[in-house]
Protein backbone atom coordinates (compact mmCIF):
# COMPACT_ATOMS: atom_id res chain seq x y z
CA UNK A 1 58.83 21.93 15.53
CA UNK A 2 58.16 23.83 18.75
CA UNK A 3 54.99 23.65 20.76
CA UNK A 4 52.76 26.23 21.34
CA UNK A 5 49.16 26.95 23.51
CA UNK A 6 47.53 30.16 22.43
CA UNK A 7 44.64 31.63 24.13
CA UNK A 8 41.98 33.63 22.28
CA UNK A 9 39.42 35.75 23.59
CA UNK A 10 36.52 36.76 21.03
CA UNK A 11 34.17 39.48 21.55
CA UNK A 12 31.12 38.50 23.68
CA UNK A 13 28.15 39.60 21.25
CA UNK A 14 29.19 36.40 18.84
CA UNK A 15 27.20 33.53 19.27
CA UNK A 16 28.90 30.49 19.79
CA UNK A 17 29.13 28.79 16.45
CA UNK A 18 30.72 32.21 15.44
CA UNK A 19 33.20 31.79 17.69
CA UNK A 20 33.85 28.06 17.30
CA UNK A 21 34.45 29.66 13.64
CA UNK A 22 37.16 31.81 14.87
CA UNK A 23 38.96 28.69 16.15
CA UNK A 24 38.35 26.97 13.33
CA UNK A 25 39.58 29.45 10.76
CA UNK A 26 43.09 30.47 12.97
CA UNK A 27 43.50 26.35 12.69
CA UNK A 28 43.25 26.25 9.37
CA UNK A 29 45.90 29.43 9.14
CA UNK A 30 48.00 27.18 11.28
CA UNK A 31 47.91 23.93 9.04
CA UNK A 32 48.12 26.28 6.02
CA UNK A 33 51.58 27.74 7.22
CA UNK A 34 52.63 24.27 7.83
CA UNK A 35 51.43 24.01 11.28
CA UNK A 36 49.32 20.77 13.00
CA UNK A 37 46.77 21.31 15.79
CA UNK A 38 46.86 19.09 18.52
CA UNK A 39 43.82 19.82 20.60
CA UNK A 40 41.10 22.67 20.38
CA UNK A 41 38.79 23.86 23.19
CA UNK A 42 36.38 26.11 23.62
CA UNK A 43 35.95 27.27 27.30
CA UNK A 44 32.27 29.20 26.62
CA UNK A 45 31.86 32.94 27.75
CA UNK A 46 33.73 33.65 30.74
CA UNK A 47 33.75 37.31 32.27
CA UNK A 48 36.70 39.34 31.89
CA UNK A 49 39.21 40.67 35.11
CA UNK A 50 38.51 44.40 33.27
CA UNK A 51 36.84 45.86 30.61
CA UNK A 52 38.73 45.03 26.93
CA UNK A 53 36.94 47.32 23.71
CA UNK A 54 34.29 48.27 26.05
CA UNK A 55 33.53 44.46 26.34
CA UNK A 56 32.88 42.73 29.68
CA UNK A 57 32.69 39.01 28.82
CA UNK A 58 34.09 37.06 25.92
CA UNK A 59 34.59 33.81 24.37
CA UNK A 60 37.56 31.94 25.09
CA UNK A 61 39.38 29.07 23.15
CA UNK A 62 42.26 27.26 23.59
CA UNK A 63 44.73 25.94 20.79
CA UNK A 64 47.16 23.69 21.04
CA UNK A 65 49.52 23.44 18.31
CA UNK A 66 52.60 22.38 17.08
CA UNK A 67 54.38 24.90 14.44
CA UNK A 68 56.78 26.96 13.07
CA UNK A 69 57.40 30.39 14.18
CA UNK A 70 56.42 31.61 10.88
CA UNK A 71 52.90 29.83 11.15
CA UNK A 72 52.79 31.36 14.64
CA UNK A 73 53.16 35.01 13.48
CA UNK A 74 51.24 35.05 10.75
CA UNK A 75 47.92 33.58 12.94
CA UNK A 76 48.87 35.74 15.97
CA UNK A 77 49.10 38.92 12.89
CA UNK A 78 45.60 38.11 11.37
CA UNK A 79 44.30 37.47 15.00
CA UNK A 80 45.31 41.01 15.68
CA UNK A 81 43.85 42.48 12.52
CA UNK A 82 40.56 40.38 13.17
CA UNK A 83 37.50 42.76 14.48
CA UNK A 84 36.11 40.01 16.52
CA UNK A 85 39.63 38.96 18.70
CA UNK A 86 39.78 41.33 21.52
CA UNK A 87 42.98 38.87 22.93
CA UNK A 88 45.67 36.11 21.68
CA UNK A 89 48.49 34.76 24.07
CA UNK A 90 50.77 32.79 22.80
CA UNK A 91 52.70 30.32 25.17
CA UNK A 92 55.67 28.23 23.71
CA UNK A 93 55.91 24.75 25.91
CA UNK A 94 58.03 21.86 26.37
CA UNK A 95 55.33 19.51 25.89
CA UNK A 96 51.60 19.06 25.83
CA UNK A 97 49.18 18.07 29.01
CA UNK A 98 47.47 15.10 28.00
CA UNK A 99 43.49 15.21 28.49
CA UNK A 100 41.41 18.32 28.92
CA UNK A 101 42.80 21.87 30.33
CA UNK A 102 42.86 23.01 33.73
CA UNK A 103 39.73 25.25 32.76
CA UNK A 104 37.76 22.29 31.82
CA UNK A 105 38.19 20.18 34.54
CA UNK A 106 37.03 22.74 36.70
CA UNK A 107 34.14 22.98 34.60
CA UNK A 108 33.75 19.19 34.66
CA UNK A 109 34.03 19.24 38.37
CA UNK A 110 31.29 21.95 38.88
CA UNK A 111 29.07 19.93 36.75
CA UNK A 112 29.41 16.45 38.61
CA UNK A 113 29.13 18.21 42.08
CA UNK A 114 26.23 16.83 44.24
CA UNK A 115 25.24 19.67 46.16
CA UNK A 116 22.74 18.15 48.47
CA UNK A 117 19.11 19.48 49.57
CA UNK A 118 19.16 23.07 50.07
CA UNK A 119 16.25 23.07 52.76
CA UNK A 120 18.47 22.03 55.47
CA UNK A 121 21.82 23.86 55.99
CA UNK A 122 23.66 21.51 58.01
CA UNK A 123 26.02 21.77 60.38
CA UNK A 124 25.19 23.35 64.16
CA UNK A 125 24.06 27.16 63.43
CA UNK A 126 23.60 27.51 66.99
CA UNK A 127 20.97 29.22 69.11
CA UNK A 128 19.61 32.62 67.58
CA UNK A 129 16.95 32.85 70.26
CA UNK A 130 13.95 35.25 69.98
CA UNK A 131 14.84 37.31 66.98
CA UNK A 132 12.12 40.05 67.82
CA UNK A 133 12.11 43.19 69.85
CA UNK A 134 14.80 44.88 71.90
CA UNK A 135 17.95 43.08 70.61
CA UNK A 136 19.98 44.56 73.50
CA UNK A 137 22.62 45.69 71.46
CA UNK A 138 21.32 47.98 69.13
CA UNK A 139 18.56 50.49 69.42
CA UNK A 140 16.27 50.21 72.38
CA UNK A 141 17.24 52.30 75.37
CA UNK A 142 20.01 54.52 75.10
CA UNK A 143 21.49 54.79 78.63
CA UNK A 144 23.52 57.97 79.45
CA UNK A 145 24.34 58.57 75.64
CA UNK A 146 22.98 62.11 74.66
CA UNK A 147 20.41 62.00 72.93
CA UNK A 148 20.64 64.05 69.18
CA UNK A 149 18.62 66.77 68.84
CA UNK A 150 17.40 67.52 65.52
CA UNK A 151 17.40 71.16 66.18
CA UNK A 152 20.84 71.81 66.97
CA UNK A 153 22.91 70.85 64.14
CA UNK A 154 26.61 71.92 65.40
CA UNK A 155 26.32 75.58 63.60
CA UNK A 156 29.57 76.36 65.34
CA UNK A 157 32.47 75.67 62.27
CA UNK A 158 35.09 77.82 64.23
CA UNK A 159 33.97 80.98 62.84
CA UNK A 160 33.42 84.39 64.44
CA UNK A 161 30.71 84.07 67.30
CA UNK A 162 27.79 86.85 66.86
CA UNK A 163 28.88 87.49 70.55
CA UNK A 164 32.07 88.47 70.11
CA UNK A 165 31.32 90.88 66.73
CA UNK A 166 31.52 94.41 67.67
């Protein structure tokens, strides 16, 4: 039988048993068609690249499976009809990665990071000397520049002067 990963993205008001549920009942559609599971994951809430329903985050799960195309359509068809799947994406591959998903270890990775005492930033910041006052730059004395009066707001839009009107 062929192998498949599909990706499902549930709506993100469903708590997370609910959507563990989801996963759980599109497995059991799977095995009931004749189907086997391989692995399941659920990858938590994750925010979406653009709104989907209205929706800006969502639940995502990972199946991998090994089953007939029939078993495949008829989960991707009541995936579809199912209020709470915004998503399903169904990849057919030659084989299946062994150990957890890219999305995991990246989660797994985040987790185990040691990021250190925050009081002290490391690394030479330089001087930023005295921080106060005239910073030279900006503000402070203008030189020649003109200086904007409030008064005169540049009435002049190309129109006919009062001057010239006859």
């Amino acid at each position: 039988m062929p192998l498949y990963e599909h990706v499902l993205i549930a709506r993100q008001d469903l708590s997370n048993t609910q959507a563990e549920g989801l996963v759980e009942h599109f497995s059991t559609v799977l095995t009931d068609n004749g189907g086997t599971v391989k692995d399941s994951e659920y990858w938590g809430v994750r925010t979406l690249a653009y709104k989907i329903n209205k929706n800006r985050k969502g639940h995502y799960a990972l199946l991998r499976t090994d089953a007939p195309s029939a078993a495949v359509q008829e989960m991707e068809r009541l995936a579809r009809l199912h209020d709470d799947v915004m998503r399903v994406l169904t990849i057919k591959v030659d084989e299946h990665q062994e150990g957890p998903s890219v999305q995991m270890q990246r989660r797994d990775d985040r987790d185990g990071r040691d990021r250190g005492p925050r009081g002290d930033r490391g690394g030479d910041r330089g001087d930023r000397g005295d921080r106060g006052g005239d910073r030279g730059d900006r503000g402070g004395d203008r030189g020649d520049r003109p200086r904007f009066d409030r008064d005169d707001r540049g009435g002049d839009r190309g129109g006919e002067r009062r001057e010239d009107r006859v």
